[in-house]
Structures are given as C-alpha cells and as structure tokens.
Protein backbone atom coordinates (compact mmCIF):
# COMPACT_ATOMS: atom_id res chain seq x y z
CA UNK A 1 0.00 0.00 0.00
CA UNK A 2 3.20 2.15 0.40
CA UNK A 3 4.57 1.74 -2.73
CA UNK A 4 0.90 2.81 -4.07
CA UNK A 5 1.16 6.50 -2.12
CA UNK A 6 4.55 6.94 -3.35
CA UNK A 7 3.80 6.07 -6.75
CA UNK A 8 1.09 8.96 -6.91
CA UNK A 9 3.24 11.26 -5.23
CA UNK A 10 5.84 10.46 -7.86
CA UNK A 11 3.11 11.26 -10.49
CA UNK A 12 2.13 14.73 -9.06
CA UNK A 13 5.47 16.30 -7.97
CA UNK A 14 7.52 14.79 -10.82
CA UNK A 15 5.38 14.39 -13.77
CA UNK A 16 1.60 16.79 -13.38
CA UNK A 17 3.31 19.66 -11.81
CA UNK A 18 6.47 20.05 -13.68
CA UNK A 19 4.69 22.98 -15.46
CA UNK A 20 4.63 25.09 -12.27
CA UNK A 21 8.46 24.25 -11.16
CA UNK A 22 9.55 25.56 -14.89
CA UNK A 23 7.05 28.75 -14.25
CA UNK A 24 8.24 29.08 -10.41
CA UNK A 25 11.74 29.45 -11.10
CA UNK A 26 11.43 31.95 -14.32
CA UNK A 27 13.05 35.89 -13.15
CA UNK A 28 10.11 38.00 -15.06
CA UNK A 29 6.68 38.15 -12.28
CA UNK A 30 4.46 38.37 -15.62
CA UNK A 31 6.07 35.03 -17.12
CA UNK A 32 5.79 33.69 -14.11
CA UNK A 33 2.31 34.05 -13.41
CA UNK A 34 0.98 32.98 -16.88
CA UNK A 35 -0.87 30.46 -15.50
CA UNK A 36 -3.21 32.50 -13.50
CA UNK A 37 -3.59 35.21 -16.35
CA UNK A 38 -5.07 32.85 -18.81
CA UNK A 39 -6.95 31.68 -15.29
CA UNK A 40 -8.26 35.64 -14.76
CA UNK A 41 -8.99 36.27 -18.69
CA UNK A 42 -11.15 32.76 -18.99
CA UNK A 43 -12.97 33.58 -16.34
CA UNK A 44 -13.71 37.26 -17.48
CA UNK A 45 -14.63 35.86 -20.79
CA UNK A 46 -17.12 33.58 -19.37
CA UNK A 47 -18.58 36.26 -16.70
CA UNK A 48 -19.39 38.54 -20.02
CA UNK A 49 -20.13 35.51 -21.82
CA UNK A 50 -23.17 34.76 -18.94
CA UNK A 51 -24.13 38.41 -18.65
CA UNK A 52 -24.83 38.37 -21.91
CA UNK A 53 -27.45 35.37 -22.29
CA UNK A 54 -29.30 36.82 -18.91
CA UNK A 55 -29.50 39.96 -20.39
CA UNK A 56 -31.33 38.21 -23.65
CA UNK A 57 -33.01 36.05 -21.62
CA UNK A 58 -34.65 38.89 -19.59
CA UNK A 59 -35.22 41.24 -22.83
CA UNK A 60 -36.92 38.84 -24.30
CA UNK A 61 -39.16 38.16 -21.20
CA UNK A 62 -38.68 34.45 -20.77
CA UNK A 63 -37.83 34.52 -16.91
CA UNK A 64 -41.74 34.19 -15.11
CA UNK A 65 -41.71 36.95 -12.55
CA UNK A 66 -45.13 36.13 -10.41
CA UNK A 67 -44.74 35.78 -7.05
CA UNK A 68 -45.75 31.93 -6.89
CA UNK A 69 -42.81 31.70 -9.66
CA UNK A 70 -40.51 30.01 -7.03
CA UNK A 71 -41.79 27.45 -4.22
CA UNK A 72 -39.61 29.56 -2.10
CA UNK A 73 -41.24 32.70 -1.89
C-alpha cells in the first residue's frame, strides 16, 4: 500500500506539476504568473459571456416573474 502513495506522489510532484516548477523558477513576475492570467482572462470571458445570455433572456421576457414563480417565496 506504500509503494501505491509513493507512486502517486511520484506522479504529481515529478510528472503533473512540472509545469509550475519551470514557471516558479522563471526571473520576469508576468512570465511567471501565466498560468493564472489565462486563469483571470477565462474567467472574465465567461462572466461577459453569462451576462450576456441573462441579459437576452430577460429582454426577451422568458424569466416568469409572479410571485408563486418560485416554491420559495
């Protein structure tokens, strides 16, 4: 069962994160942090990307408003 934990831990520090050693270790901040740009900009694409359909969603008045709408009210 050992050998098992130590095999996985092989597989994440040596092999999966490799990436982030090789970013880590760069001397420029904005090389470094690549990773979490493309992060920041997906998400901001996606956040427009949602705003977006609600906003043609409620324009085109599909949403039902009435108070007995949601169980919860």
């Amino acid at each position: 069962m050992r050998a098992f934990f130590e095999g996985l831990e092989d597989l994440f520090v040596n092999v999966l994160f490799w990436p982030y050693d090789f970013f880590r270790f760069m001397e420029n901040w904005w090389s470094s942090n690549l990773i979490n740009w493309i992060f920041v900009l997906l998400g901001f694409v996606a956040m427009v990307y949602w705003l977006m359909q609600l906003k043609n969603f409620n324009d085109r008045g599909e949403e039902d408003k009435n108070i007995t709408a949601h169980s919860y009210l």
